[in-house]
Protein backbone atom coordinates (compact mmCIF):
# COMPACT_ATOMS: atom_id res chain seq x y z
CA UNK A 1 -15.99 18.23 -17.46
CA UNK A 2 -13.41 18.41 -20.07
CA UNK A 3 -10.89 21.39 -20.38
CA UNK A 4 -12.58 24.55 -18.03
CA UNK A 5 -11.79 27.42 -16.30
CA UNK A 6 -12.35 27.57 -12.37
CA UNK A 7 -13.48 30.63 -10.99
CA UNK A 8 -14.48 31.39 -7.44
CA UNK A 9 -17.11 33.43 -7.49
CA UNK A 10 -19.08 34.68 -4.43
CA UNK A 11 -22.41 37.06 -4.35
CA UNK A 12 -20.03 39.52 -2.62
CA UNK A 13 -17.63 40.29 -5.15
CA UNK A 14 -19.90 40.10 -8.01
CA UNK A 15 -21.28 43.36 -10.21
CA UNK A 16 -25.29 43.88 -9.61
CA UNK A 17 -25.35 43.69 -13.34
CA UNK A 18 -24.83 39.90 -13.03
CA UNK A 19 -27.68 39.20 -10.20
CA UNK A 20 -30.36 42.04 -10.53
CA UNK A 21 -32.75 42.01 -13.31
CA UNK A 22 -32.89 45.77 -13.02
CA UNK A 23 -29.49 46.31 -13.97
CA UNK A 24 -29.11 43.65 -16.73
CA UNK A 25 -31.65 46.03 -19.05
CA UNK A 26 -28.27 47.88 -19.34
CA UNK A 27 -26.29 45.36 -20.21
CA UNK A 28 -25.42 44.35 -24.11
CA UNK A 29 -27.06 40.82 -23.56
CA UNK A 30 -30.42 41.46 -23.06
CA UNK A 31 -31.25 37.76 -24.51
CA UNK A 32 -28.91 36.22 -21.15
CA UNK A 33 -29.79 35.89 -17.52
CA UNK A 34 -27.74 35.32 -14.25
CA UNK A 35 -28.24 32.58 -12.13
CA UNK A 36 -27.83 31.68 -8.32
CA UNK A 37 -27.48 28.61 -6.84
CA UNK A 38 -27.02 26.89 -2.98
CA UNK A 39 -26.78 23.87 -1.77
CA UNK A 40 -28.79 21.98 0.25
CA UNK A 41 -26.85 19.00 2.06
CA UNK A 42 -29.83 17.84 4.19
CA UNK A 43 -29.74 14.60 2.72
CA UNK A 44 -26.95 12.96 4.29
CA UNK A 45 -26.11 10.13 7.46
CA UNK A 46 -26.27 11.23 10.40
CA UNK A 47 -22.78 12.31 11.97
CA UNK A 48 -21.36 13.01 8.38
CA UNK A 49 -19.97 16.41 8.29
CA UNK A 50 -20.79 19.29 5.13
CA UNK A 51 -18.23 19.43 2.90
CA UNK A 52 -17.04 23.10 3.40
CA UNK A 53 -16.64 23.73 -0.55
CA UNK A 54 -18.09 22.26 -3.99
CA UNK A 55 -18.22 22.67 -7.47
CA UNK A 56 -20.84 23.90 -10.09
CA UNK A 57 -20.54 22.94 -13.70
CA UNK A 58 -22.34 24.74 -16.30
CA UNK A 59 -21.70 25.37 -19.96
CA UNK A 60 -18.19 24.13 -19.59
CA UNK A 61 -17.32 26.83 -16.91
CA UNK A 62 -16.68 25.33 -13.14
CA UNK A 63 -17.43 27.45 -10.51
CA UNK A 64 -15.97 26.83 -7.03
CA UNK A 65 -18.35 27.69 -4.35
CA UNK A 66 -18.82 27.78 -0.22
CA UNK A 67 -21.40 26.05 1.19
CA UNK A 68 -22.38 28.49 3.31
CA UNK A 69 -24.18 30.77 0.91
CA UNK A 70 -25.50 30.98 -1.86
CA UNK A 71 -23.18 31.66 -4.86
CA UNK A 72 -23.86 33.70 -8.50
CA UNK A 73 -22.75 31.83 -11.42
CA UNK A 74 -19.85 34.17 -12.90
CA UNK A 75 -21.15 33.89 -16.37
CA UNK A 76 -23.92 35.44 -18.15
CA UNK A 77 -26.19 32.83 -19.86
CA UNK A 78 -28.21 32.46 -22.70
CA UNK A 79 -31.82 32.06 -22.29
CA UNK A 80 -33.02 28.38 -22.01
CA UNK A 81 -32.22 25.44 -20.51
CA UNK A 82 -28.86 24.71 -19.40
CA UNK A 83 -27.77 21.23 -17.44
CA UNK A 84 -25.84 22.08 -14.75
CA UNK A 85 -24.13 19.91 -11.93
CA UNK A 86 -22.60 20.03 -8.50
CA UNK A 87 -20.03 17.80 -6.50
CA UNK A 88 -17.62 18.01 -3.63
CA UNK A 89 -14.04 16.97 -3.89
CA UNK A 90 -13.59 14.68 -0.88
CA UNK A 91 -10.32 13.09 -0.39
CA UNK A 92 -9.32 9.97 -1.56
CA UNK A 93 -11.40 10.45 -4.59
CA UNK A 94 -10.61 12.27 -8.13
CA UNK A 95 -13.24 13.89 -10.22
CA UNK A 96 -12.58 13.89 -14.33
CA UNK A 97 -14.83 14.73 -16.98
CA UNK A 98 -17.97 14.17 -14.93
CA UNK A 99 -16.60 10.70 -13.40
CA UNK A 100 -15.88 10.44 -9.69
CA UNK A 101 -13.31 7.86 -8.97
CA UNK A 102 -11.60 6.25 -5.90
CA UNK A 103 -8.26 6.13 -5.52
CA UNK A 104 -6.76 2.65 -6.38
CA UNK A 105 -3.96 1.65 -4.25
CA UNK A 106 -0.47 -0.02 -5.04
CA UNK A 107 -2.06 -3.47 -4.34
CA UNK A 108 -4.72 -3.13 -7.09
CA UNK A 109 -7.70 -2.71 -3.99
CA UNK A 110 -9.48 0.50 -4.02
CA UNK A 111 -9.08 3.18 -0.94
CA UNK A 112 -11.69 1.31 1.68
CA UNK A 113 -12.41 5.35 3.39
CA UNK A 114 -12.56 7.57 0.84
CA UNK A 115 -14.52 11.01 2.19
CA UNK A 116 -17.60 11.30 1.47
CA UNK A 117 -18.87 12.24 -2.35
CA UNK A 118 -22.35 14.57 -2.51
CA UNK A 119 -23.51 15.35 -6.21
CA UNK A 120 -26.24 17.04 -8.10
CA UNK A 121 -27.42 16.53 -11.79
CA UNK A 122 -30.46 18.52 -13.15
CA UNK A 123 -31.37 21.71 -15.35
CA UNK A 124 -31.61 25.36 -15.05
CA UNK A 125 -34.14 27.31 -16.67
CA UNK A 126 -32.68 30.60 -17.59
CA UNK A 127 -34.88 33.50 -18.19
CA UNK A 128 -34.16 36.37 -20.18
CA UNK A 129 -32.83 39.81 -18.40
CA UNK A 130 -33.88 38.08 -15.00
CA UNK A 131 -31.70 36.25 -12.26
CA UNK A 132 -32.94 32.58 -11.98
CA UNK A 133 -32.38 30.69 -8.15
CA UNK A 134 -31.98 27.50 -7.67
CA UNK A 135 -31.10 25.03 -4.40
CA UNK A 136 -29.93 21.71 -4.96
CA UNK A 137 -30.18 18.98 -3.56
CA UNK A 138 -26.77 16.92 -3.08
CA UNK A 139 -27.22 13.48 -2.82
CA UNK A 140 -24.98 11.58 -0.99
CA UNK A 141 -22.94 9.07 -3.17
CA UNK A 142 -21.20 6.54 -0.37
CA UNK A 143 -22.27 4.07 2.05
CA UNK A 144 -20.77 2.68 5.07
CA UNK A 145 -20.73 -1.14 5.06
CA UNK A 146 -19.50 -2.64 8.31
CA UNK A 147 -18.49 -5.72 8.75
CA UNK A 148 -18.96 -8.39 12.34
CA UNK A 149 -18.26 -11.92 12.79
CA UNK A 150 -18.50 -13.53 15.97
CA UNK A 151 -16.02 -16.39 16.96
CA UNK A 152 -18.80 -18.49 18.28
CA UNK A 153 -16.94 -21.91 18.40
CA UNK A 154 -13.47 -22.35 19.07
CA UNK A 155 -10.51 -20.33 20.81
CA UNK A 156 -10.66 -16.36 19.77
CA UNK A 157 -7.51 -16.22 21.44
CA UNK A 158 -5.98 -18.43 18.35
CA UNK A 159 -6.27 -15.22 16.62
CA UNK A 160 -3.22 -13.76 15.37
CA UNK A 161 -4.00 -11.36 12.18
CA UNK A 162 -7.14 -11.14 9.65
CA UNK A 163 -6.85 -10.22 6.33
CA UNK A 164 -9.74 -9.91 3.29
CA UNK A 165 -11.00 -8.77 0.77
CA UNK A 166 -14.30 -7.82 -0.60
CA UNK A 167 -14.96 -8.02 -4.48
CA UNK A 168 -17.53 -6.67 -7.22
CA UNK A 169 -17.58 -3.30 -5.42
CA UNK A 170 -18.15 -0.12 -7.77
CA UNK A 171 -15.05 2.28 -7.81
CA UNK A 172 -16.56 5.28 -10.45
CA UNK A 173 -19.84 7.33 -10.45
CA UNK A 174 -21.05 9.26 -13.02
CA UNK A 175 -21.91 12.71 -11.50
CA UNK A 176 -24.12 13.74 -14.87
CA UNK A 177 -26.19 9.98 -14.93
CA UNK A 178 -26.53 9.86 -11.72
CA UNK A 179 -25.13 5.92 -11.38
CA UNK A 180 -22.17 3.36 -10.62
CA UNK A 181 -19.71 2.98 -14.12
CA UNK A 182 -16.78 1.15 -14.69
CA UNK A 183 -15.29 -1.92 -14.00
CA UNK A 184 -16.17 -3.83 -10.48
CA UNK A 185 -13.16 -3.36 -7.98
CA UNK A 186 -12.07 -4.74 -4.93
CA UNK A 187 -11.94 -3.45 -1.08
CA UNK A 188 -9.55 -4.53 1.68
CA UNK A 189 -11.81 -3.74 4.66
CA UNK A 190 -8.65 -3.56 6.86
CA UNK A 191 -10.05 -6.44 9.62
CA UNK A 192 -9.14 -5.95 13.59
CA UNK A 193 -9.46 -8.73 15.96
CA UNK A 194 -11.74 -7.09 19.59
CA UNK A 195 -12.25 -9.34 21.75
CA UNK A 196 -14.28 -12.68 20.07
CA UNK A 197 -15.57 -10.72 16.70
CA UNK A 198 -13.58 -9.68 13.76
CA UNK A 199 -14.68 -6.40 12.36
CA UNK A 200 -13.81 -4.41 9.02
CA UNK A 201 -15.53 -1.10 8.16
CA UNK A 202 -15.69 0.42 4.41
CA UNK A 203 -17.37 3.29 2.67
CA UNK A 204 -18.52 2.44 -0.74
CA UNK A 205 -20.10 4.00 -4.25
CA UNK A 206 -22.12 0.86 -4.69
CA UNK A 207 -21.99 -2.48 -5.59
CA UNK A 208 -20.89 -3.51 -9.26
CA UNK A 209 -21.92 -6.68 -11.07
CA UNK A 210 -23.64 -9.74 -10.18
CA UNK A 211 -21.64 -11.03 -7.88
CA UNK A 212 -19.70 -10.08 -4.52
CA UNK A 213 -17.39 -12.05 -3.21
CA UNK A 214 -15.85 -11.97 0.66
CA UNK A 215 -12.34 -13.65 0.99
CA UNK A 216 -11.01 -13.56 4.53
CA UNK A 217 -7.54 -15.21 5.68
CA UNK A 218 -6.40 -15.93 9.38
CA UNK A 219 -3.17 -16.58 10.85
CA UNK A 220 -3.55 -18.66 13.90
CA UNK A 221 -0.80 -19.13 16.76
CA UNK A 222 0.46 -22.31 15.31
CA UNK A 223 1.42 -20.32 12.15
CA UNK A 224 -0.81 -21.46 10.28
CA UNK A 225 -2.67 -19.45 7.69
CA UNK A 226 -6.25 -20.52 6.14
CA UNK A 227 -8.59 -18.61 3.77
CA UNK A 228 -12.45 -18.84 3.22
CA UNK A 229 -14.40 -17.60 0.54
CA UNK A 230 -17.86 -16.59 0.66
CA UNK A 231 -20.57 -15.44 -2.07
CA UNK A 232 -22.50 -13.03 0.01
CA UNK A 233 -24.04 -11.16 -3.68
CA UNK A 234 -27.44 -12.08 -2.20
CA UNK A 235 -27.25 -9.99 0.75
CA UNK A 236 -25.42 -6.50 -0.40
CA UNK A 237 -27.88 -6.84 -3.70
CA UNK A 238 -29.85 -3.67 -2.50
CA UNK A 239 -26.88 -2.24 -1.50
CA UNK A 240 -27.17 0.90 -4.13
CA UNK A 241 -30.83 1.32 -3.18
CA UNK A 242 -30.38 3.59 0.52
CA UNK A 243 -27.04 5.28 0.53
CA UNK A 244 -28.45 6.99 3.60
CA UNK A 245 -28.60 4.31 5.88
CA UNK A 246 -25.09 2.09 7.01
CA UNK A 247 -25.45 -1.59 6.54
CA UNK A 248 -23.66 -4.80 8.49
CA UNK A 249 -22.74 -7.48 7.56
CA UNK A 250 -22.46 -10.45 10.24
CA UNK A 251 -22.08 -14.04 11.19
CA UNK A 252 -20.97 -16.82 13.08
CA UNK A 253 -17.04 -17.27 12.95
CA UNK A 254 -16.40 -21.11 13.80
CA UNK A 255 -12.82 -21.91 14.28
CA UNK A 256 -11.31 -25.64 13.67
CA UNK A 257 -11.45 -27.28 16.87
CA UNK A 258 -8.93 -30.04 15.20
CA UNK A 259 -5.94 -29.94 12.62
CA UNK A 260 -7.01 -30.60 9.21
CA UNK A 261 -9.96 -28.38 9.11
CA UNK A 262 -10.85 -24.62 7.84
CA UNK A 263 -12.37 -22.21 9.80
CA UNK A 264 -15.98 -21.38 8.68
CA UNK A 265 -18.59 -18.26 8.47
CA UNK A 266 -22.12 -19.05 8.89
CA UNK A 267 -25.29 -17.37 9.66
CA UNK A 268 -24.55 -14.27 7.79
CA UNK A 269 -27.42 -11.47 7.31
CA UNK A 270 -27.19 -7.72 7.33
CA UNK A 271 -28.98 -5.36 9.20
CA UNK A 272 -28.93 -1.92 10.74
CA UNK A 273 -25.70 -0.77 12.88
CA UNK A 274 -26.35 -1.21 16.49
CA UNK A 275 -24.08 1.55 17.45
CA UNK A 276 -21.59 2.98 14.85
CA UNK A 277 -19.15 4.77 17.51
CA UNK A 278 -18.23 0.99 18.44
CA UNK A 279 -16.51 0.21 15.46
């Protein structure tokens, strides 16, 4: 948002001449109005909490506000139309000049469970001597992706460790246009071996670019260490379309059953989570 000034402003501790039109008559800006906004976090998955406090932007001035209630803008404003927007700062993720980025780690990967991000982007019609209200709707910015394969040949118990990546993920969102930027990062979805699967969970702006990429190494008993790439672009390719609902991604693991060959993944397809608490 550039160089502002935060201000915490709550109806409580504001001057009626900023919220009631009576009042502003007597004020030396009869051309400005006050405005009042809330936020409406409806929108979001199941089980993920509110964010306790956000941020509205308008006309360079940030306001920090409680989710709670509703909250008067702490600046009088000229009459017309005025874009304003709204975000949380969840952890893991900075917010500069109207771009929300995820933390990139030492290793060049981005943070695979960043909070949750909400935003809001629209305009405010401001009226004159009069107190304009608006709720907005945050929209929630992540997605869960998690991740199942199912040792469905071989020995599971040849499992030692498992290691991946996923590429041509999105690591920035621009709060104002509403839409993935940047370059397209990687994720380590941080695998753990249960039983016969291997699952990896990560929470995600979007996809980025044509192409996703899923590298995945084992190390088996013997010591031995193999890695498998797979293009799975065609199935996270609506991936940015329902932020609401968490996607997995799953297959068939099929471990060598003889020296000299690489473990495979087949089958794979996404689908709804079967139980999220699982993971």
């Amino acid at each position: 948002m550039g160089k502002t000034i935060l201000i915490m402003c709550a109806l409580s501790v504001l001057t009626l001449t900023s919220c009631v039109k009576d009042e502003l008559y007597n004020t030396p800006h009869p051309g400005k109005g006050a405005l009042v906004v809330a936020a409406d976090f409806t929108e979001r998955t199941e089980g993920n909490a509110v964010p306790d406090e956000y941020v509205v932007s308008v006309a360079g001035i940030d306001c920090a506000a409680t989710s709670d209630a509703a909250v008067c803008f702490p600046e009088l404003l000229p009459a017309g139309r005025h874009p304003i927007e709204a975000y949380n700062n969840p952890e893991c993720v900075g917010i500069e000049d109207g771009i929300a980025a995820v933390d990139v780690l030492p290793d060049g990967t981005i943070e695979a469970l960043p909070q949750v991000l909400y935003t809001y982007s629209g305009m405010a019609d401001v009226a004159a001597d009069d107190t304009v209200r608006i709720t907005m709707p945050m929209g929630q910015r992540m997605r869960d992706l998690y991740m199942k394969f199912t040792v469905t040949e071989g020995d599971a118990g040849r499992l030692v460790s498992v290691d991946g990546s996923l590429s041509g993920v999105a690591g920035s969102f621009d709060v104002g246009g509403g839409t993935v930027v940047g370059d397209a990062m990687t994720v380590a979805p941080g695998f753990e071996i249960k039983g016969d699967c291997v699952e990896g969970h990560v929470r995600l702006l979007g996809m980025s670019g044509g192409v996703q990429t899923l590298s995945m190494s084992i190390i088996f008993n013997d010591g031995t260490t193999q890695t498998v790439e797979s293009d799975v672009s065609g199935f996270l390719q609506n991936f940015n379309a329902d932020m609401l609902t968490p996607l997995e991604l799953r297959g068939n693991l099929l471990l060598p059953l003889a020296s000299g060959f690489n473990f495979t993944i087949t089958d794979i397809e996404t689908g709804d989570v079967e139980n999220v608490e699982l993971y």
